[in-house]
PDB file of N, CA and C in Angstrom:
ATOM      1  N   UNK A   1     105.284 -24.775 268.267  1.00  0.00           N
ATOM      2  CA  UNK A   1     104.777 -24.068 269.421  1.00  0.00           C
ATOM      3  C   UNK A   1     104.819 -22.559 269.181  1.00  0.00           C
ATOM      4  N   UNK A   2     105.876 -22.201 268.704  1.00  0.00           N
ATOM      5  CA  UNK A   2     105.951 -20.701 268.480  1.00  0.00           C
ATOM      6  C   UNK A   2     105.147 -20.403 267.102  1.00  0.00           C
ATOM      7  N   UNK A   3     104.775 -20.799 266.117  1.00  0.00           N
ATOM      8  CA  UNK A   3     103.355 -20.534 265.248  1.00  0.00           C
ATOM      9  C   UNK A   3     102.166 -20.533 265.788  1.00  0.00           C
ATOM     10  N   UNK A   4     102.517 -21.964 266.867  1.00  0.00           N
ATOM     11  CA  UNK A   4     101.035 -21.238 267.509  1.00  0.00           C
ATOM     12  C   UNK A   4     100.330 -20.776 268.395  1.00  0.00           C
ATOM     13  N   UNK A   5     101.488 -20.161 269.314  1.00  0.00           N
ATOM     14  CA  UNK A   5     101.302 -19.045 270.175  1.00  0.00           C
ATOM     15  C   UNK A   5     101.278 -17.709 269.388  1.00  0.00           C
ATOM     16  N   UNK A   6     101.839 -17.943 268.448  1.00  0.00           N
ATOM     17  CA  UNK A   6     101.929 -16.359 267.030  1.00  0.00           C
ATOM     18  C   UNK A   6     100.221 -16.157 266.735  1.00  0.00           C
ATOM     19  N   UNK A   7      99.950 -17.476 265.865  1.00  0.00           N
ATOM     20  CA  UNK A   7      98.521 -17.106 265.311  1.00  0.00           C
ATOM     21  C   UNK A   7      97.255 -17.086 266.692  1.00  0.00           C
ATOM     22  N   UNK A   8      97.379 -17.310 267.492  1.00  0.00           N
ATOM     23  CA  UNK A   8      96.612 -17.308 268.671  1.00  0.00           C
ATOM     24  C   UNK A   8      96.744 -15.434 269.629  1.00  0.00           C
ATOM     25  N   UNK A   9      97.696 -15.144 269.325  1.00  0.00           N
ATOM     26  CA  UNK A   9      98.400 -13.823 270.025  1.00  0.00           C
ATOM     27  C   UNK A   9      97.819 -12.963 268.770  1.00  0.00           C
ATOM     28  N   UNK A  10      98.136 -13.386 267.007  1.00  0.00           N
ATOM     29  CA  UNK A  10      97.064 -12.572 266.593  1.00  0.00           C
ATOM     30  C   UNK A  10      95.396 -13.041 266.674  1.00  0.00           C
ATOM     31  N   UNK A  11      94.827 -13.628 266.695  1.00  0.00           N
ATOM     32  CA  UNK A  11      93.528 -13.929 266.707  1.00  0.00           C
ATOM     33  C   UNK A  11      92.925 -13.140 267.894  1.00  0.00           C
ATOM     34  N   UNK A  12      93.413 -13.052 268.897  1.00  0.00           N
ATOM     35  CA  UNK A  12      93.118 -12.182 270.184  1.00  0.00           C
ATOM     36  C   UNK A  12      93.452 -10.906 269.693  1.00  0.00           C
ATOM     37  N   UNK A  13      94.589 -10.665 269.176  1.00  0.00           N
ATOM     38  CA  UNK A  13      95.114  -8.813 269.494  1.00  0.00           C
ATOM     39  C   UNK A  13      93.612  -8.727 268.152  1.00  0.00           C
ATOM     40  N   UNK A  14      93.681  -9.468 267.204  1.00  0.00           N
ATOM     41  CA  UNK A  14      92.850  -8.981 265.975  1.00  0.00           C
ATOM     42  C   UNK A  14      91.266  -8.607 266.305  1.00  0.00           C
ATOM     43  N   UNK A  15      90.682  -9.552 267.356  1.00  0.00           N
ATOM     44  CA  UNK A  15      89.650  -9.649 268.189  1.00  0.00           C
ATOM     45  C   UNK A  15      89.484  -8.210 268.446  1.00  0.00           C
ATOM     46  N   UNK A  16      89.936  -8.046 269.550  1.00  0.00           N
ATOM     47  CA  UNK A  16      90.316  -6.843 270.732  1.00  0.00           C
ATOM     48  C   UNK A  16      90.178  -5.547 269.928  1.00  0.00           C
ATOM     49  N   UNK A  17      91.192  -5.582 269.105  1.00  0.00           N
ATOM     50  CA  UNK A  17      90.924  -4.075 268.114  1.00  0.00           C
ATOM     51  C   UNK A  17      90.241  -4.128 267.413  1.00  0.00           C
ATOM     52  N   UNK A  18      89.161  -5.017 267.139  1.00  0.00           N
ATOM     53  CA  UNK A  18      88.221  -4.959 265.679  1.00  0.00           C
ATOM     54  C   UNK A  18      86.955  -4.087 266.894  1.00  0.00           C
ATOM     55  N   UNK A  19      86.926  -4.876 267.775  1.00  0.00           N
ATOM     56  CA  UNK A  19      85.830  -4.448 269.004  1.00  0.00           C
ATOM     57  C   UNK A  19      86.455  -3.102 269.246  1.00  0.00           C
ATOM     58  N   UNK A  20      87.846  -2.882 269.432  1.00  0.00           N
ATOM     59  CA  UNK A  20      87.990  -1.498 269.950  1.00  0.00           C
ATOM     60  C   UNK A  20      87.538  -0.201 268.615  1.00  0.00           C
ATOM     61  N   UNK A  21      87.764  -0.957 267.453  1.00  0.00           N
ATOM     62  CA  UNK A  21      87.726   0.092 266.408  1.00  0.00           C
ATOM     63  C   UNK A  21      86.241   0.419 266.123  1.00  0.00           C
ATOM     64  N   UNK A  22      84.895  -0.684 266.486  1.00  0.00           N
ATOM     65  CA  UNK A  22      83.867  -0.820 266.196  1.00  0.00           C
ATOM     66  C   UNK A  22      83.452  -0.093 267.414  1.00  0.00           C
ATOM     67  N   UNK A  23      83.760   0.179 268.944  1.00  0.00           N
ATOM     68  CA  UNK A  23      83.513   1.098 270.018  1.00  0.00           C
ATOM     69  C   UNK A  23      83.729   2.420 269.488  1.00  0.00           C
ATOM     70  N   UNK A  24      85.152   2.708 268.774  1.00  0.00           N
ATOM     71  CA  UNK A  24      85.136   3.887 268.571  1.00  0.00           C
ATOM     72  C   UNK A  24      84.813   4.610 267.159  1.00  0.00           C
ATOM     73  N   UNK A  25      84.231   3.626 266.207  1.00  0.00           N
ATOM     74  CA  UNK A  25      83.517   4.332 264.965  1.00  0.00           C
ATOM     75  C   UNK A  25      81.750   4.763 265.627  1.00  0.00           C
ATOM     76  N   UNK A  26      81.872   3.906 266.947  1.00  0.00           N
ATOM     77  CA  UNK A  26      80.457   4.246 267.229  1.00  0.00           C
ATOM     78  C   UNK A  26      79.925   5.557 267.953  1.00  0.00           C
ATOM     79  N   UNK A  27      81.350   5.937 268.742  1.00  0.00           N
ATOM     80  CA  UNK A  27      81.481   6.577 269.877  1.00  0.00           C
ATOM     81  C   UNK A  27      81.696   8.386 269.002  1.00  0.00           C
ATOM     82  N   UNK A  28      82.524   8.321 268.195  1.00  0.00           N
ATOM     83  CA  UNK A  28      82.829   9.184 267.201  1.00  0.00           C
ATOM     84  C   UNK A  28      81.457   9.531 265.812  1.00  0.00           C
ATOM     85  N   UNK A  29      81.000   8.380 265.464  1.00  0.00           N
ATOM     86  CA  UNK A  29      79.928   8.603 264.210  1.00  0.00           C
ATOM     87  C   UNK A  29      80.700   8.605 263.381  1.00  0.00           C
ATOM     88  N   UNK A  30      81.599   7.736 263.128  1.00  0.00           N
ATOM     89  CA  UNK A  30      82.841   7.584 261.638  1.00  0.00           C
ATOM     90  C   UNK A  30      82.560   5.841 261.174  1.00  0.00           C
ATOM     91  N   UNK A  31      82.596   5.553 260.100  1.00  0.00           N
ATOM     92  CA  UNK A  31      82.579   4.361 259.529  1.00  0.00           C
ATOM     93  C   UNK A  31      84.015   3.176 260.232  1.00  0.00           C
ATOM     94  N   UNK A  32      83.515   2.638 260.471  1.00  0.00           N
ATOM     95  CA  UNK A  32      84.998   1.751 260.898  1.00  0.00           C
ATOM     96  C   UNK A  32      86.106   1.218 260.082  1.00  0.00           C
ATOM     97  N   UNK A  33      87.328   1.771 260.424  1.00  0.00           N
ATOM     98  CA  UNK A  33      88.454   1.638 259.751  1.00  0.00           C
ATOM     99  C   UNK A  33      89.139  -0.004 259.845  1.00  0.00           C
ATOM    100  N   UNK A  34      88.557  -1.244 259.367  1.00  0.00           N
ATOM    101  CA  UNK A  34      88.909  -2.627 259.891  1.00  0.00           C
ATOM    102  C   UNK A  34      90.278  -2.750 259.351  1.00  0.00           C
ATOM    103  N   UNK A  35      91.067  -2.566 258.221  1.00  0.00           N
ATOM    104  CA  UNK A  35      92.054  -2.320 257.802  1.00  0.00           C
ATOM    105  C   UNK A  35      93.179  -1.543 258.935  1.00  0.00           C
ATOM    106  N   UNK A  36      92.738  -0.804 259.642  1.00  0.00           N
ATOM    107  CA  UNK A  36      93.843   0.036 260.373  1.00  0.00           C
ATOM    108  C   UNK A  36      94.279  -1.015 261.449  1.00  0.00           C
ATOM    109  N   UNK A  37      92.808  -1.686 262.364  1.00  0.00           N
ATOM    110  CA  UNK A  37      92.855  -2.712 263.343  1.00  0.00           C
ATOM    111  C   UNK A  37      93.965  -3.643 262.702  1.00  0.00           C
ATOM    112  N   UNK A  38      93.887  -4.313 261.568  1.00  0.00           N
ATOM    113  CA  UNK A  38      94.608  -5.371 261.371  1.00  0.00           C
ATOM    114  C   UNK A  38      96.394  -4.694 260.982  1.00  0.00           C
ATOM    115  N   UNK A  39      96.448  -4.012 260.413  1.00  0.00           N
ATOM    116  CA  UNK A  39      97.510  -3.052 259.829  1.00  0.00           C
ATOM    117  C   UNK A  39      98.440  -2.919 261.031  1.00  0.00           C
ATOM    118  N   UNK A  40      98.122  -1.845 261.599  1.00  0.00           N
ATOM    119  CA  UNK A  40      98.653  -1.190 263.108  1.00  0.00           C
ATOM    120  C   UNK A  40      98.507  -1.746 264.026  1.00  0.00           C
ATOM    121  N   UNK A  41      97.572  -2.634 264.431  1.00  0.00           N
ATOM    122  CA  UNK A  41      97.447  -3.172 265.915  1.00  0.00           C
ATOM    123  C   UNK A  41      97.451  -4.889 266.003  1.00  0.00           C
ATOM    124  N   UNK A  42      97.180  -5.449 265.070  1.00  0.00           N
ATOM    125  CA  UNK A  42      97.167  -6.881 265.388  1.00  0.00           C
ATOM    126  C   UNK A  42      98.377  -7.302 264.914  1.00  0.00           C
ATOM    127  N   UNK A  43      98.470  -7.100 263.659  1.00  0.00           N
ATOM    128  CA  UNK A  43      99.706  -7.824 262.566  1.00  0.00           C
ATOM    129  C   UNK A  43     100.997  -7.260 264.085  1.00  0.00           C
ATOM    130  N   UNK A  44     101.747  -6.055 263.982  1.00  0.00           N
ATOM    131  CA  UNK A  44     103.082  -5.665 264.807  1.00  0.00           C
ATOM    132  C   UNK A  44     103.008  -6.370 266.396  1.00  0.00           C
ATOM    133  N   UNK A  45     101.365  -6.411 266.937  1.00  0.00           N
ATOM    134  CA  UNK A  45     101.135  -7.262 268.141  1.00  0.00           C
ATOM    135  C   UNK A  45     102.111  -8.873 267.986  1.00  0.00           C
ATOM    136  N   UNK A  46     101.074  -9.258 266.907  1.00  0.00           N
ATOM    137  CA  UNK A  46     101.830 -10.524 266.299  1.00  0.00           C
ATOM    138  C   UNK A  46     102.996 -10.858 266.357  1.00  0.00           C
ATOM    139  N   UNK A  47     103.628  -9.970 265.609  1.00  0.00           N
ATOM    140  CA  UNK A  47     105.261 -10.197 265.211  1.00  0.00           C
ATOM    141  C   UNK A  47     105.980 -10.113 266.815  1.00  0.00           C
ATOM    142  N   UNK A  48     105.441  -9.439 267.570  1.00  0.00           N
ATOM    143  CA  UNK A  48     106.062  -9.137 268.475  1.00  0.00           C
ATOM    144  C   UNK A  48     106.043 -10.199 269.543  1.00  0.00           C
ATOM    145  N   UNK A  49     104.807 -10.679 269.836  1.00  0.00           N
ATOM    146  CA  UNK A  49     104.863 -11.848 270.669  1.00  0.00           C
ATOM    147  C   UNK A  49     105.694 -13.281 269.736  1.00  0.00           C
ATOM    148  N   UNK A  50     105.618 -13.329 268.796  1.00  0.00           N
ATOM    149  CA  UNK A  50     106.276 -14.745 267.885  1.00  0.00           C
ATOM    150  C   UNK A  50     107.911 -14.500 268.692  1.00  0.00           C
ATOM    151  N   UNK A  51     108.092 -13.245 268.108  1.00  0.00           N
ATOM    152  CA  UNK A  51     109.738 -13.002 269.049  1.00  0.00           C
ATOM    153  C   UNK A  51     110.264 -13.314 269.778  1.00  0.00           C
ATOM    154  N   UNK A  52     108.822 -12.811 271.104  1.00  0.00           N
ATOM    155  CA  UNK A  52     109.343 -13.130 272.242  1.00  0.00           C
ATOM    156  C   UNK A  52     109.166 -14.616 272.374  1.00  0.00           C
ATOM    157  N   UNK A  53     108.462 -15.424 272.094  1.00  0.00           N
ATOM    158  CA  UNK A  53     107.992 -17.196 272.404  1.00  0.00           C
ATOM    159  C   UNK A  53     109.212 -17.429 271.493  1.00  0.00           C
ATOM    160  N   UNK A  54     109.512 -17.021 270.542  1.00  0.00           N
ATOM    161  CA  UNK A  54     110.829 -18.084 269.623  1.00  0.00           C
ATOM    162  C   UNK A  54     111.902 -17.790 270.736  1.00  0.00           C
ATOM    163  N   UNK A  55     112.415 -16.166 271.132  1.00  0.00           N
ATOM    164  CA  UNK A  55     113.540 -16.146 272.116  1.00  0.00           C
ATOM    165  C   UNK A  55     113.551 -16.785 273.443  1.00  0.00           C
ATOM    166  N   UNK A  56     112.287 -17.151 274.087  1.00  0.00           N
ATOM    167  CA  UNK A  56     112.024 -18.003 275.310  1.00  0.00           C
ATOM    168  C   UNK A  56     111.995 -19.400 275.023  1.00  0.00           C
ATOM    169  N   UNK A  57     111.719 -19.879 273.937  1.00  0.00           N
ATOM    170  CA  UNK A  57     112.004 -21.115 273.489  1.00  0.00           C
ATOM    171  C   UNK A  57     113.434 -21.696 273.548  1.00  0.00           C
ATOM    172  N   UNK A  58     113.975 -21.146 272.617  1.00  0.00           N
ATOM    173  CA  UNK A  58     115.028 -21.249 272.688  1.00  0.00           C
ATOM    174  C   UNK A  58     116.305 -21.116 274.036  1.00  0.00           C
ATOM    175  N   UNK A  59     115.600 -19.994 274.626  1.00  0.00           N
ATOM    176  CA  UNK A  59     116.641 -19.971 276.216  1.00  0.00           C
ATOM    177  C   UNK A  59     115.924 -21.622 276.755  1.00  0.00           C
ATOM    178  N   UNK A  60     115.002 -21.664 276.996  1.00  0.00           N
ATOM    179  CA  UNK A  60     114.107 -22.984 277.947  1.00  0.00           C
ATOM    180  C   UNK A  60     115.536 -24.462 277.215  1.00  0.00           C
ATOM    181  N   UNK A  61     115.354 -23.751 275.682  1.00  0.00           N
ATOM    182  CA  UNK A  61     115.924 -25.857 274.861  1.00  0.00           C
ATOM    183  C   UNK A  61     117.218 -25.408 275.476  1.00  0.00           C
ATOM    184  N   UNK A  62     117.936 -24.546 275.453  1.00  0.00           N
ATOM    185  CA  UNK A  62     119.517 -24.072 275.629  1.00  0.00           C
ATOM    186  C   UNK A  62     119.464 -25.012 277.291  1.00  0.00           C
ATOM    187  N   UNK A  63     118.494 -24.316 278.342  1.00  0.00           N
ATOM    188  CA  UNK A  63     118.841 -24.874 279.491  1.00  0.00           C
ATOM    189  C   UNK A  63     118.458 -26.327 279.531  1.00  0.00           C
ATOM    190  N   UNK A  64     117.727 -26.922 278.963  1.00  0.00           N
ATOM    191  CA  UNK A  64     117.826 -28.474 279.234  1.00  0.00           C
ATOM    192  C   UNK A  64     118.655 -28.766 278.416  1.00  0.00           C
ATOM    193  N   UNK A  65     119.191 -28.700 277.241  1.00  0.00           N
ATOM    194  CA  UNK A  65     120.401 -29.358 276.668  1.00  0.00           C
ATOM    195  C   UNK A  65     121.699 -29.307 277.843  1.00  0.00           C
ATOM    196  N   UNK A  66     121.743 -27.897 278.568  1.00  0.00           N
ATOM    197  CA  UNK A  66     122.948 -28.217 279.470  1.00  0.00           C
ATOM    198  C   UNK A  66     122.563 -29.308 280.469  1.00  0.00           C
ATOM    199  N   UNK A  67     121.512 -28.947 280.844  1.00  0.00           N
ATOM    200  CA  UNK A  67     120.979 -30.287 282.147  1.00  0.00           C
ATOM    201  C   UNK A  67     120.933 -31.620 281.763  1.00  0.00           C
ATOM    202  N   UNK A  68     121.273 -31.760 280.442  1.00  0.00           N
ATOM    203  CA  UNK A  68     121.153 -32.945 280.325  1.00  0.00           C
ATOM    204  C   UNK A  68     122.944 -33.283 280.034  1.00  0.00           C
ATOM    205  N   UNK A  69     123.172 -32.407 279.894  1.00  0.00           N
ATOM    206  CA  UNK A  69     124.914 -32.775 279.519  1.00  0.00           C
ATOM    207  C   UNK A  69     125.314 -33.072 280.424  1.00  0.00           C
ATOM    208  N   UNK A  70     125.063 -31.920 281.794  1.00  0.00           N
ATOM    209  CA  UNK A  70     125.389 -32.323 283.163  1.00  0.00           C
ATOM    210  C   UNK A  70     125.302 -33.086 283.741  1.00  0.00           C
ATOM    211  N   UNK A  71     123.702 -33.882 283.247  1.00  0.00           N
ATOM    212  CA  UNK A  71     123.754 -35.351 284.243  1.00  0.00           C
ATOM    213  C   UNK A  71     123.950 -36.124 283.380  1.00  0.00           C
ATOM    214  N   UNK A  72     124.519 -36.382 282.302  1.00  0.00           N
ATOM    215  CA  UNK A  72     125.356 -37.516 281.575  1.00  0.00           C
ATOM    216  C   UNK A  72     126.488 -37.771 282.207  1.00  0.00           C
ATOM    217  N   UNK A  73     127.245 -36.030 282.107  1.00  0.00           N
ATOM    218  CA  UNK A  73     128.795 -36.274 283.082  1.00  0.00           C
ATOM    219  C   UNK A  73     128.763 -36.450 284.199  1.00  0.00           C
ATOM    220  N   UNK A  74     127.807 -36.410 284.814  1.00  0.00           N
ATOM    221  CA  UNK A  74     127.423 -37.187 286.150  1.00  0.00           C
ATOM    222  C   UNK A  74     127.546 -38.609 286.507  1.00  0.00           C
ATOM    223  N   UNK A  75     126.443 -39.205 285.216  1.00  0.00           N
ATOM    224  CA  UNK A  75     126.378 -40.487 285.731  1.00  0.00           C
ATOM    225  C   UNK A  75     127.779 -41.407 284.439  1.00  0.00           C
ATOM    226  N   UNK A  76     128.252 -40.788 283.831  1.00  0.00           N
ATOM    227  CA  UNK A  76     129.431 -41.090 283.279  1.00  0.00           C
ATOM    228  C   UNK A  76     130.483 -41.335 284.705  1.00  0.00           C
ATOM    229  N   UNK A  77     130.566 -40.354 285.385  1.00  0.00           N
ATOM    230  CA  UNK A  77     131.926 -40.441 286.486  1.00  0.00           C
ATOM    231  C   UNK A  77     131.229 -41.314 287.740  1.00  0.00           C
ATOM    232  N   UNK A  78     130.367 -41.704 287.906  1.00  0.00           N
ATOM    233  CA  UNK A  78     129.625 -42.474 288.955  1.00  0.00           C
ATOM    234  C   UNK A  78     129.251 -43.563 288.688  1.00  0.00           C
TER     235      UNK A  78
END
């Protein structure tokens, strides 16, 4: 799940800035820098959302492993 919320989070950020870099080689009269889009803005986008989905993953499994401990010792004493 967290690979592929990663490669999906880049496929969009990579999207977004190829269009933003192609608005502004147009807007300016400069050749478009596609290397910078992927470099600076998609790839660190990337890394950054994988982070956050692996650290929310992990809190989400942490809380059902307790919920499930809890209602074991539940229906253990009942």
């Amino acid at each position: 799940m967290t690979a592929l919320l990663t490669l999906l989070a880049f496929a969009v950020s990579l999207l977004l800035s190829i269009l933003g870099t192609v608005v502004y080689s147009q807007m300016e009269h400069v050749a478009p820098n596609m290397a910078f889009a992927y470099r600076h803005i998609a790839f660190p986008f990337a890394i950054s959302v994988g982070v956050i989905v692996l650290v929310l993953s992990l809190v989400m499994e942490i809380q059902h492993y307790r919920q499930r401990k809890n209602l074991a010792s539940i229906e253990r004493a009942g």
